[in-house]
PDB file of N, CA and C in Angstrom:
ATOM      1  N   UNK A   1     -74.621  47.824  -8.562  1.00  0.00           N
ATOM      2  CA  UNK A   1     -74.361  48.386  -7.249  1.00  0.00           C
ATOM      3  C   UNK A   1     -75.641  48.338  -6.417  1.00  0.00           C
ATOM      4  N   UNK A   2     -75.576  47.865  -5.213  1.00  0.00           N
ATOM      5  CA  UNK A   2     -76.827  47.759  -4.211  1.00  0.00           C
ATOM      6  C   UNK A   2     -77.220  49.054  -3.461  1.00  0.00           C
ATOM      7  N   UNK A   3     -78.216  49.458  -3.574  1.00  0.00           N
ATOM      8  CA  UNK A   3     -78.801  50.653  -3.081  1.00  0.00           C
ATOM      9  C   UNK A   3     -78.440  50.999  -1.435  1.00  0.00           C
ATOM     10  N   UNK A   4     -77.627  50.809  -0.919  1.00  0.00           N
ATOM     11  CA  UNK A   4     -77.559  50.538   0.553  1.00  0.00           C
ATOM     12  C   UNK A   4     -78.219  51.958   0.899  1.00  0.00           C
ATOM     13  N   UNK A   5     -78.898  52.074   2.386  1.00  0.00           N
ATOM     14  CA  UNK A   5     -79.584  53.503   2.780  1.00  0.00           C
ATOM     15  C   UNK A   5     -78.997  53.203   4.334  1.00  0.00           C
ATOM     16  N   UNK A   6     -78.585  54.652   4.681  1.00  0.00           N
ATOM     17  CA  UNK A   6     -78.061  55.032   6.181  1.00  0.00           C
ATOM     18  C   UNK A   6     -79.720  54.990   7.132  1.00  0.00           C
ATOM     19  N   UNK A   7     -79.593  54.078   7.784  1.00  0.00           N
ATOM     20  CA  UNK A   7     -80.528  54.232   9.054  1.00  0.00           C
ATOM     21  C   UNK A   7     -80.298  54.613  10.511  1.00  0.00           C
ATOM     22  N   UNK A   8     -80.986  55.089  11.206  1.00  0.00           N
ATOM     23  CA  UNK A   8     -80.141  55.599  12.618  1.00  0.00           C
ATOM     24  C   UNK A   8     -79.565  54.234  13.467  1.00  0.00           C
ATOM     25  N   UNK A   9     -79.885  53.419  12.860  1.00  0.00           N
ATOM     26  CA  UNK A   9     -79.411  52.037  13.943  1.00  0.00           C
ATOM     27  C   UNK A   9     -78.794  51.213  12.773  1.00  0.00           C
ATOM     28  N   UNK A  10     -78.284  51.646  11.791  1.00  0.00           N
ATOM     29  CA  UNK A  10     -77.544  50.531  11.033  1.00  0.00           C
ATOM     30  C   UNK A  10     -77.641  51.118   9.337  1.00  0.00           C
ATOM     31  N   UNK A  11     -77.869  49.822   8.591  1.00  0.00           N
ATOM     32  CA  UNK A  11     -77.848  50.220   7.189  1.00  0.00           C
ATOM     33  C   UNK A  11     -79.457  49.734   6.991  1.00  0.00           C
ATOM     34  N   UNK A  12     -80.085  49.698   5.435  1.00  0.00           N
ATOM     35  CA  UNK A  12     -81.206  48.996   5.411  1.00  0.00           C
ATOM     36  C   UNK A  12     -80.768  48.654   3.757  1.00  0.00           C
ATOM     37  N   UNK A  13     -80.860  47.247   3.605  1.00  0.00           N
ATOM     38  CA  UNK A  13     -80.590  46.671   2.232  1.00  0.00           C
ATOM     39  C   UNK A  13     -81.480  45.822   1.597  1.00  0.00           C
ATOM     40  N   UNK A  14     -81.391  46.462   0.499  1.00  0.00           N
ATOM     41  CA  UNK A  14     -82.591  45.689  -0.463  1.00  0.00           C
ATOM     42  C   UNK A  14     -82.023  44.837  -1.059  1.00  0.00           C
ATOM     43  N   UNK A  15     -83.372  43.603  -0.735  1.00  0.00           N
ATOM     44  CA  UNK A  15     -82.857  42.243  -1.110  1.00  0.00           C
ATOM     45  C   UNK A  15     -84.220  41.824  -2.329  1.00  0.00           C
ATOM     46  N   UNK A  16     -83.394  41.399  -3.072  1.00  0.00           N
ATOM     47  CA  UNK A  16     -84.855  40.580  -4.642  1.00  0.00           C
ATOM     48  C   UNK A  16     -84.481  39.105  -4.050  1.00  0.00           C
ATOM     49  N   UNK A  17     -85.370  38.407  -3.514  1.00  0.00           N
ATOM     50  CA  UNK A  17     -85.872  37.219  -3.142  1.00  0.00           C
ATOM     51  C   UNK A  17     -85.936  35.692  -4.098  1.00  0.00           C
ATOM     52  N   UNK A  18     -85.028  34.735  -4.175  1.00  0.00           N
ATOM     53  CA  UNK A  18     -85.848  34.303  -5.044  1.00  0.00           C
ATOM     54  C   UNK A  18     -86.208  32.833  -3.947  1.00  0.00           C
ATOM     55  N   UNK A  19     -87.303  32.256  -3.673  1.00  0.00           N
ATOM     56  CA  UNK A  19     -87.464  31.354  -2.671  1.00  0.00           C
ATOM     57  C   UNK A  19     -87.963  30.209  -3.596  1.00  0.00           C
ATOM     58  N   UNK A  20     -87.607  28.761  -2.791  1.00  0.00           N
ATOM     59  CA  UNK A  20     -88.252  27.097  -3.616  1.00  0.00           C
ATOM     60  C   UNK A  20     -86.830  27.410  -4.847  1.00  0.00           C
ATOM     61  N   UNK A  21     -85.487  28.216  -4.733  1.00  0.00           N
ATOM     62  CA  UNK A  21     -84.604  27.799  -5.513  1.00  0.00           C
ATOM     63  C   UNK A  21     -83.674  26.670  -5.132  1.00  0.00           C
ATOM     64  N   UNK A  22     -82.831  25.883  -6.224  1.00  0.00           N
ATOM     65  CA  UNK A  22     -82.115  24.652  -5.811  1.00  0.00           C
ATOM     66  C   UNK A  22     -81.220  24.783  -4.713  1.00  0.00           C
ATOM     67  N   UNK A  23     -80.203  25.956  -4.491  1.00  0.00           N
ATOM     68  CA  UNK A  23     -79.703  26.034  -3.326  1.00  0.00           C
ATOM     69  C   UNK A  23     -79.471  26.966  -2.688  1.00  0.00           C
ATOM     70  N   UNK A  24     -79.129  27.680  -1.601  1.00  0.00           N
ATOM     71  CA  UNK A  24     -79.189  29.179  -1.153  1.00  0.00           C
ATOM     72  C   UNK A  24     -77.774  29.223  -1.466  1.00  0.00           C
ATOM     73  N   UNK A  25     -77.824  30.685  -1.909  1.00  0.00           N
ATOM     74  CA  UNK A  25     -76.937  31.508  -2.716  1.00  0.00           C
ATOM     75  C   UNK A  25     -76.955  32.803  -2.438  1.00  0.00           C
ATOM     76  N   UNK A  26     -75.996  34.112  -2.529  1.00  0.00           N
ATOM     77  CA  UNK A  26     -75.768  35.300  -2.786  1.00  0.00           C
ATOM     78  C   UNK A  26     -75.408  35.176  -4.368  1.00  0.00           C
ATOM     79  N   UNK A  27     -76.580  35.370  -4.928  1.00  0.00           N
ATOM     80  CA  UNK A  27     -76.340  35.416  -6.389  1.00  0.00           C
ATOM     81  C   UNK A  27     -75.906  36.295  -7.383  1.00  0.00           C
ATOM     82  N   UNK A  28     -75.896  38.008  -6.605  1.00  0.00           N
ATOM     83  CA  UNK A  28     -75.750  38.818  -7.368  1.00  0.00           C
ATOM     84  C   UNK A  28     -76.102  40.328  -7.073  1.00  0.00           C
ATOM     85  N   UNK A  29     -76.199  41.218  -7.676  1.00  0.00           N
ATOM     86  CA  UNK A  29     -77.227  42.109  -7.765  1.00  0.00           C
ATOM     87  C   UNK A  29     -78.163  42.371  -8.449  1.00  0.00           C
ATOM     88  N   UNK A  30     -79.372  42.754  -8.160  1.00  0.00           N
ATOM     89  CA  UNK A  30     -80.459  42.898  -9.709  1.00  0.00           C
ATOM     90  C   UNK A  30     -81.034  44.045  -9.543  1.00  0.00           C
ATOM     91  N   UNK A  31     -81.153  45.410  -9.955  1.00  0.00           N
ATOM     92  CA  UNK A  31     -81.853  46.483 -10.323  1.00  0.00           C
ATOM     93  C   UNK A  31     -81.308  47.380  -8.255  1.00  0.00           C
ATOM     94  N   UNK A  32     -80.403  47.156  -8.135  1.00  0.00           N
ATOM     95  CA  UNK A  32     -79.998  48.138  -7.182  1.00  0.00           C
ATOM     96  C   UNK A  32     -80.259  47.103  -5.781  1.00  0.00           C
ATOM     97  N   UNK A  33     -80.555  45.999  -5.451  1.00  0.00           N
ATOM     98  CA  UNK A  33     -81.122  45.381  -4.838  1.00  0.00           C
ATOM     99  C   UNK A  33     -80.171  43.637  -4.723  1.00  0.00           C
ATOM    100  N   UNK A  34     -79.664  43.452  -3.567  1.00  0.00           N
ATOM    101  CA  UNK A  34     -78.850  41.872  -3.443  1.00  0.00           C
ATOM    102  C   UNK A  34     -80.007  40.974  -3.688  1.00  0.00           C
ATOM    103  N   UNK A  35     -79.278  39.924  -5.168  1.00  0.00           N
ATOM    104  CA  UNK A  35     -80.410  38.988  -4.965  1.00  0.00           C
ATOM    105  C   UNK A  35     -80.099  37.463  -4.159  1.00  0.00           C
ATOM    106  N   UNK A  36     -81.347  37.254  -3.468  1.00  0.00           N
ATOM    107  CA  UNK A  36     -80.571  35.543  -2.838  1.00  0.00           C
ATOM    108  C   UNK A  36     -81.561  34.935  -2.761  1.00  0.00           C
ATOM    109  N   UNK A  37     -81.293  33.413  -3.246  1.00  0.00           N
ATOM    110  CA  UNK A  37     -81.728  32.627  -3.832  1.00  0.00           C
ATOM    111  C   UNK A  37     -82.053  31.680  -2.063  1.00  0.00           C
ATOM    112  N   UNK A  38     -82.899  31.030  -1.524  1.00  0.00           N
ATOM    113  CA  UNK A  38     -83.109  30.124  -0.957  1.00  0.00           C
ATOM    114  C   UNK A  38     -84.014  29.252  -1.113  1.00  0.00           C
ATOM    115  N   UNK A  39     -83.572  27.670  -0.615  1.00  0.00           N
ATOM    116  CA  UNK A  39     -84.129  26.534  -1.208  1.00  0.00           C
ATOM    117  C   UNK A  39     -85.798  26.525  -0.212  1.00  0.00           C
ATOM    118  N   UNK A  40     -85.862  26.927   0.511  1.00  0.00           N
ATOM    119  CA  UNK A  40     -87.235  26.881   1.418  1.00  0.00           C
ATOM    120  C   UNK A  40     -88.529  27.632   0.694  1.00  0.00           C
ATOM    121  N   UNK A  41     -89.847  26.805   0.758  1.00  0.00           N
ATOM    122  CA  UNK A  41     -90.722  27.422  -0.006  1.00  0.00           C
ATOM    123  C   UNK A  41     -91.243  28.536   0.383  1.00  0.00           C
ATOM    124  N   UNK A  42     -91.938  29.913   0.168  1.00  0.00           N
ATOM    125  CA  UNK A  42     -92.443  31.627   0.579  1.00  0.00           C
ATOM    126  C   UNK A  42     -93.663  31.161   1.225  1.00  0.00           C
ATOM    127  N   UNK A  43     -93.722  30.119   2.402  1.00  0.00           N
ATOM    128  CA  UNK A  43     -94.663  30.115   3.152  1.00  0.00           C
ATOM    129  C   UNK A  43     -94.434  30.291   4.323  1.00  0.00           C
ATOM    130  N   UNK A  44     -95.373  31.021   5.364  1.00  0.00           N
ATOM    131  CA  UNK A  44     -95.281  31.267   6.931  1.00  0.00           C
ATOM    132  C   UNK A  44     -94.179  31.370   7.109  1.00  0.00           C
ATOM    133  N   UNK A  45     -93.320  32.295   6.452  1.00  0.00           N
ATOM    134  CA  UNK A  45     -92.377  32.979   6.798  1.00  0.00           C
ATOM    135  C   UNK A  45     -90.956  32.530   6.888  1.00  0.00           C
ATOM    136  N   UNK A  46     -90.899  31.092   6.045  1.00  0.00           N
ATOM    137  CA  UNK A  46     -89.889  30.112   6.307  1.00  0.00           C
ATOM    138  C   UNK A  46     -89.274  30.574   5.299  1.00  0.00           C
ATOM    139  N   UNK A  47     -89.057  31.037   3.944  1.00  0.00           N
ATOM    140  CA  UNK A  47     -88.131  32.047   2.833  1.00  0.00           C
ATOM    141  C   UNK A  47     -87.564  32.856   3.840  1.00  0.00           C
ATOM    142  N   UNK A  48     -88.024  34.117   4.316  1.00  0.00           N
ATOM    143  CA  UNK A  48     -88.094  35.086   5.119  1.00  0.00           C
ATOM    144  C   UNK A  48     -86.425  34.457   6.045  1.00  0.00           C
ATOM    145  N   UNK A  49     -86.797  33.404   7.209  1.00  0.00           N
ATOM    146  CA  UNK A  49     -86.357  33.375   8.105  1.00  0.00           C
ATOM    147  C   UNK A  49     -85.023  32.659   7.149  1.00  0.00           C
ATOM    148  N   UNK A  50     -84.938  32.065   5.935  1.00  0.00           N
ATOM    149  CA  UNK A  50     -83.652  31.455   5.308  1.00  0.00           C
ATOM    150  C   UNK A  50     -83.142  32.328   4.707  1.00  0.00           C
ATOM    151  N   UNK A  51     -83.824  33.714   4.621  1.00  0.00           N
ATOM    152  CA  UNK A  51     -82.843  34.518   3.977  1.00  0.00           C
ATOM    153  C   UNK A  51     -81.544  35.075   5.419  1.00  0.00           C
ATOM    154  N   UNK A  52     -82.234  35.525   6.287  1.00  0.00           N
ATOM    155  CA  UNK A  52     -81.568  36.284   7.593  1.00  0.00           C
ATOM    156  C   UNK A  52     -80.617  35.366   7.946  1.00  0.00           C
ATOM    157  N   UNK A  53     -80.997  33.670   8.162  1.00  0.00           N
ATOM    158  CA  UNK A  53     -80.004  32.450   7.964  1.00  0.00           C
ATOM    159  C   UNK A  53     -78.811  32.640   7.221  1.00  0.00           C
ATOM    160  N   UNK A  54     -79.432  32.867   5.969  1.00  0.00           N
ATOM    161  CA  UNK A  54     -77.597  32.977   5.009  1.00  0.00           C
ATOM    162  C   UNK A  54     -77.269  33.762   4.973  1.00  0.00           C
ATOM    163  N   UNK A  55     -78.002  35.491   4.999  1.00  0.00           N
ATOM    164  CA  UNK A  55     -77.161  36.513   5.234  1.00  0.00           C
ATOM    165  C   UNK A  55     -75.834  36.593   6.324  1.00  0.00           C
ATOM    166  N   UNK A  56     -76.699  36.172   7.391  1.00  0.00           N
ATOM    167  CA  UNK A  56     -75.726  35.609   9.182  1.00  0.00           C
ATOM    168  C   UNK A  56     -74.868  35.093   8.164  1.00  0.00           C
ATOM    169  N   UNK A  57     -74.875  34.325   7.873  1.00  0.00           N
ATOM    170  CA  UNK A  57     -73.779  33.279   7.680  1.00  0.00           C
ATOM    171  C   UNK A  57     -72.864  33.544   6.479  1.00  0.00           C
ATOM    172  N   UNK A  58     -72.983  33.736   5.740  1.00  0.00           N
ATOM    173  CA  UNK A  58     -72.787  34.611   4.552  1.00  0.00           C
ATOM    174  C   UNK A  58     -71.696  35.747   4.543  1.00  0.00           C
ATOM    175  N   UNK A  59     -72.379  36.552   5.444  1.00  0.00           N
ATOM    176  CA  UNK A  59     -71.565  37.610   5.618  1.00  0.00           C
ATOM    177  C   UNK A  59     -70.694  37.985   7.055  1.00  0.00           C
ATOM    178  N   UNK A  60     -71.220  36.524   8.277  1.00  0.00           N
ATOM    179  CA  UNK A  60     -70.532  36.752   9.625  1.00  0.00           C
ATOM    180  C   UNK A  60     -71.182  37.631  10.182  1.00  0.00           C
ATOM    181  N   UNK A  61     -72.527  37.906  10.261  1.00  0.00           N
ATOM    182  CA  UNK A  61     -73.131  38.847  11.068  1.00  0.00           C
ATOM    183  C   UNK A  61     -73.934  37.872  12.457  1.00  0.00           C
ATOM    184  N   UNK A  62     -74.290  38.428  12.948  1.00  0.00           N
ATOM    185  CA  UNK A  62     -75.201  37.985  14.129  1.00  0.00           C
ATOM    186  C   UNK A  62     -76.618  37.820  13.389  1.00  0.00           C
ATOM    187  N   UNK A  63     -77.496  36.743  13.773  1.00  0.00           N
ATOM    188  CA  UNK A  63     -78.873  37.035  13.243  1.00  0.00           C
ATOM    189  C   UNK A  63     -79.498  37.927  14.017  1.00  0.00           C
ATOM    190  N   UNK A  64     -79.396  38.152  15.153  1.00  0.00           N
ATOM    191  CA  UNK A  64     -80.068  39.410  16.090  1.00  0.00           C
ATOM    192  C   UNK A  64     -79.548  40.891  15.464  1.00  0.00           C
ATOM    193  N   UNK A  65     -78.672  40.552  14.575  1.00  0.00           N
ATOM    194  CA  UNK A  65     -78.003  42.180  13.859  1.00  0.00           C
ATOM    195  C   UNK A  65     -79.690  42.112  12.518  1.00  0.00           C
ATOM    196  N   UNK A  66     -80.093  41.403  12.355  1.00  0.00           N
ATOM    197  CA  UNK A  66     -80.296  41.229  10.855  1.00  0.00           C
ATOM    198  C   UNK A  66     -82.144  40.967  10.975  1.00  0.00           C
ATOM    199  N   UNK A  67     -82.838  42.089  10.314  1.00  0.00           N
ATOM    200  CA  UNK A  67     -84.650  42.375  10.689  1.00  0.00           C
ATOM    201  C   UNK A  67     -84.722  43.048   9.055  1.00  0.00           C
ATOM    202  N   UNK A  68     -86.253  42.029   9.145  1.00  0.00           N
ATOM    203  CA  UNK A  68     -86.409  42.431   7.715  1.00  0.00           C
ATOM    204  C   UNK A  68     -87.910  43.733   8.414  1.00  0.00           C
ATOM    205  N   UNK A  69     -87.988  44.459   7.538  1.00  0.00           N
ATOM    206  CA  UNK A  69     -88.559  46.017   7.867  1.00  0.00           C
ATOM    207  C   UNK A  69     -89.581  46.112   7.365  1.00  0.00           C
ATOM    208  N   UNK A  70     -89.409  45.624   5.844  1.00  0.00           N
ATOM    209  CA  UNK A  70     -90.670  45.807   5.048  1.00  0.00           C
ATOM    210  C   UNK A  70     -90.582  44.550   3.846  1.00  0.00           C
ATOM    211  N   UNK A  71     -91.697  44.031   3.134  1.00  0.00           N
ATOM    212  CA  UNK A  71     -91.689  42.770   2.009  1.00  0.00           C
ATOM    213  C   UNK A  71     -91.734  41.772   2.310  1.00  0.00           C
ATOM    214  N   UNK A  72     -92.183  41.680   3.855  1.00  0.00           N
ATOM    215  CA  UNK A  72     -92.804  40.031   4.540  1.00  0.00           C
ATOM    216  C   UNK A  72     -93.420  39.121   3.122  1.00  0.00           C
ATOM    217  N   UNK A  73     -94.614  39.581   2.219  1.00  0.00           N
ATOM    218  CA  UNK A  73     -94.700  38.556   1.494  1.00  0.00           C
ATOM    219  C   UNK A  73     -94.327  38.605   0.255  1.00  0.00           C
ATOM    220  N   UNK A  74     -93.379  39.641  -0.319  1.00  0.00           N
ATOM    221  CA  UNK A  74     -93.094  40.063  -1.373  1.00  0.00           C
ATOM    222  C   UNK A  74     -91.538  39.583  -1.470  1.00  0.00           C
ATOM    223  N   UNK A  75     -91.389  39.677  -3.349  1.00  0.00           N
ATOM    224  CA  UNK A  75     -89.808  39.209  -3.511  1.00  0.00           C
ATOM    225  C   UNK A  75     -88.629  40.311  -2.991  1.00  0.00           C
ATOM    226  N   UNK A  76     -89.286  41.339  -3.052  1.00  0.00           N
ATOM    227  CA  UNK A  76     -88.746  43.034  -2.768  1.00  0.00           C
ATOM    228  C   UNK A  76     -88.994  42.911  -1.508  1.00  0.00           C
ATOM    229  N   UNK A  77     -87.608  42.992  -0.831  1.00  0.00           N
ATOM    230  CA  UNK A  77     -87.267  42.619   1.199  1.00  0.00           C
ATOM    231  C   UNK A  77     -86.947  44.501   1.147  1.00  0.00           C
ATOM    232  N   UNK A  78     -86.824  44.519   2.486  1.00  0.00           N
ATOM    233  CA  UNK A  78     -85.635  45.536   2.727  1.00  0.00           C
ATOM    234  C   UNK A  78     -85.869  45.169   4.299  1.00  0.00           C
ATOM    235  N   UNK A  79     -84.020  44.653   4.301  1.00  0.00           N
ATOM    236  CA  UNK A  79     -83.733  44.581   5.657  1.00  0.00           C
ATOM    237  C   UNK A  79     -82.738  45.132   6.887  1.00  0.00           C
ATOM    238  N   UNK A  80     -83.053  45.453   7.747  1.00  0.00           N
ATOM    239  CA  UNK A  80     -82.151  46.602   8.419  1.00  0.00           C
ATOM    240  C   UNK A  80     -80.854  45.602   9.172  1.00  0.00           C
ATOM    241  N   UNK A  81     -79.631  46.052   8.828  1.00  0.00           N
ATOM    242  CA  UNK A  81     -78.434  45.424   9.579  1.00  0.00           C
ATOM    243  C   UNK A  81     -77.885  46.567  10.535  1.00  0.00           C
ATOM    244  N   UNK A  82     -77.942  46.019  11.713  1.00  0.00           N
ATOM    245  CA  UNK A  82     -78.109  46.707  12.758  1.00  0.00           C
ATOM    246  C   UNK A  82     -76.741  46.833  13.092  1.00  0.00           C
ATOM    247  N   UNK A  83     -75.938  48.127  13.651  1.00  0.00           N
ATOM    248  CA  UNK A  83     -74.454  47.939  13.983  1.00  0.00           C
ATOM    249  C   UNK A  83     -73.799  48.309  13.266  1.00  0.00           C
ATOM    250  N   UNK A  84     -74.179  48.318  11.510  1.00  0.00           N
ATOM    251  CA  UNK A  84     -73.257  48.255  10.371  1.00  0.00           C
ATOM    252  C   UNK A  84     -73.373  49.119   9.581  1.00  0.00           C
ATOM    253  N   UNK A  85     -72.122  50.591   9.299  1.00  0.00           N
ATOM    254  CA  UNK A  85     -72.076  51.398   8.098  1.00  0.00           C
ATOM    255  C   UNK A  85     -72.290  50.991   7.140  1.00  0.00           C
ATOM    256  N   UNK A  86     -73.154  51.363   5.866  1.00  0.00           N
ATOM    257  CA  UNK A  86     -73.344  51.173   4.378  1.00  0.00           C
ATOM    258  C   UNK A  86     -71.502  50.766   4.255  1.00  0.00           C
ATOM    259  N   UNK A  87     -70.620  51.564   3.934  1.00  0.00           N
ATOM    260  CA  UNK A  87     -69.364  51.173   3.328  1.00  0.00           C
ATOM    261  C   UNK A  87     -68.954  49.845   3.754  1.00  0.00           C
ATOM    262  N   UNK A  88     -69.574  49.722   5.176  1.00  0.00           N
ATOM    263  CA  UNK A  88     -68.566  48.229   5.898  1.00  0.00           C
ATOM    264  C   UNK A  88     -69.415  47.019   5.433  1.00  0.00           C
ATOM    265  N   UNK A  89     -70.916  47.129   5.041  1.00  0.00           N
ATOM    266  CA  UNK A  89     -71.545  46.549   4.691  1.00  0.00           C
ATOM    267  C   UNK A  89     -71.498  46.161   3.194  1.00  0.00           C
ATOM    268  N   UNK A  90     -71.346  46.915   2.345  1.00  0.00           N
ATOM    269  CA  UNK A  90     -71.174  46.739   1.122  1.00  0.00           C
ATOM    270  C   UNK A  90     -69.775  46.242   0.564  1.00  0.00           C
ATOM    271  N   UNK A  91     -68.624  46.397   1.475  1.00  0.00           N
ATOM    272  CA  UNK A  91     -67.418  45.467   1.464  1.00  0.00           C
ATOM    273  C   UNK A  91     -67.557  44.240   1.664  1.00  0.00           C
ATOM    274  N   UNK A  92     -68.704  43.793   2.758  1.00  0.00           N
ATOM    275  CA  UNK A  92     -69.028  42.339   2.966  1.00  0.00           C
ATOM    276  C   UNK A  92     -69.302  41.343   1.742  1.00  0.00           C
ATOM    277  N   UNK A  93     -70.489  42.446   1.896  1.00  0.00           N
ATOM    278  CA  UNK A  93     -71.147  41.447   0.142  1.00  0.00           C
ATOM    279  C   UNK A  93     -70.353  41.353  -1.298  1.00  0.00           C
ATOM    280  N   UNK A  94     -69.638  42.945  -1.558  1.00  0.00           N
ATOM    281  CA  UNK A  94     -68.796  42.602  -2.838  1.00  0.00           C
ATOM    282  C   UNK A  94     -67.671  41.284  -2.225  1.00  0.00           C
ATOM    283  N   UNK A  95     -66.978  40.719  -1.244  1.00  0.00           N
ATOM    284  CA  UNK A  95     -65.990  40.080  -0.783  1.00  0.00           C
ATOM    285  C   UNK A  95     -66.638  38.707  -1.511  1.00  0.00           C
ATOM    286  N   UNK A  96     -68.239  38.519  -0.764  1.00  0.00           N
ATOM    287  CA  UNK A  96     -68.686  37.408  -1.299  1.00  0.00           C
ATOM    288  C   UNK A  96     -69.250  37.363  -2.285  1.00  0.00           C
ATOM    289  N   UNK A  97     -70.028  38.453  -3.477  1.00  0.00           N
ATOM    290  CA  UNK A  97     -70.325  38.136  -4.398  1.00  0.00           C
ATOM    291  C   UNK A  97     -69.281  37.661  -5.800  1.00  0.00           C
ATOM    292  N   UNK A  98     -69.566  37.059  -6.668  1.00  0.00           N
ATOM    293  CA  UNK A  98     -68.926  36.535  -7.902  1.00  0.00           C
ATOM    294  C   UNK A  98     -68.303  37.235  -8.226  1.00  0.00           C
ATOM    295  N   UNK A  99     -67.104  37.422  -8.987  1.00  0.00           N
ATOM    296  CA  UNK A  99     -66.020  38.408  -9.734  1.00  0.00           C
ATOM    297  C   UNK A  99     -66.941  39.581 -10.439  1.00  0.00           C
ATOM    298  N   UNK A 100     -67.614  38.647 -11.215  1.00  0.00           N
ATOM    299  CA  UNK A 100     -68.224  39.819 -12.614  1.00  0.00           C
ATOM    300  C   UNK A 100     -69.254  40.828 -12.150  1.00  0.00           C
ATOM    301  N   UNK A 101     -69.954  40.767 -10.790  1.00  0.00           N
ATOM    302  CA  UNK A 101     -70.650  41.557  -9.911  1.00  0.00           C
ATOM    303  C   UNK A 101     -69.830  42.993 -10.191  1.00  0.00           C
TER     304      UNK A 101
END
């Protein structure tokens, strides 16, 4: 289960990073935290900007909904989705994560 936290402008969700993987993915959950996999290497911010990429897309959000807050260079993100209750948010991702999630 993903740690989702109520923020005054949205939710804030922790993401485990994995960047330079073979293809971008919503892979799962790992230790309370969505993990996603993107193929772009953790330099100048280009991981970073492919994660907010597949989340948008991923889950049908706006990328202007979607700011990472804190873990610019770290695998440990947490990013604020702007607009969106924890419950409505966490329906998104179980919809798209794997069965056994």
């Amino acid at each position: 289960m993903i740690d989702l936290q109520l923020h005054r402008d949205g939710t804030i969700l922790p993401v485990r990073a994995q960047a330079g993987a073979r293809r971008n993915e919503l892979r799962g959950t790992q230790d309370g935290m969505l993990k996603v996999c993107v193929t772009q290497a953790p330099e100048k911010g280009k991981a970073n900007k492919a994660i907010i990429e597949l989340l948008s897309k991923s889950l049908s959000l706006r990328k202007s909904q979607i700011e990472l807050i804190a873990g610019e260079t770290s695998p440990q993100k947490r990013f604020l989705v702007r607009q969106m209750k924890p419950n409505e948010l966490a329906a998104l991702i179980a919809a798209k994560l794997p069965a056994d999630e």
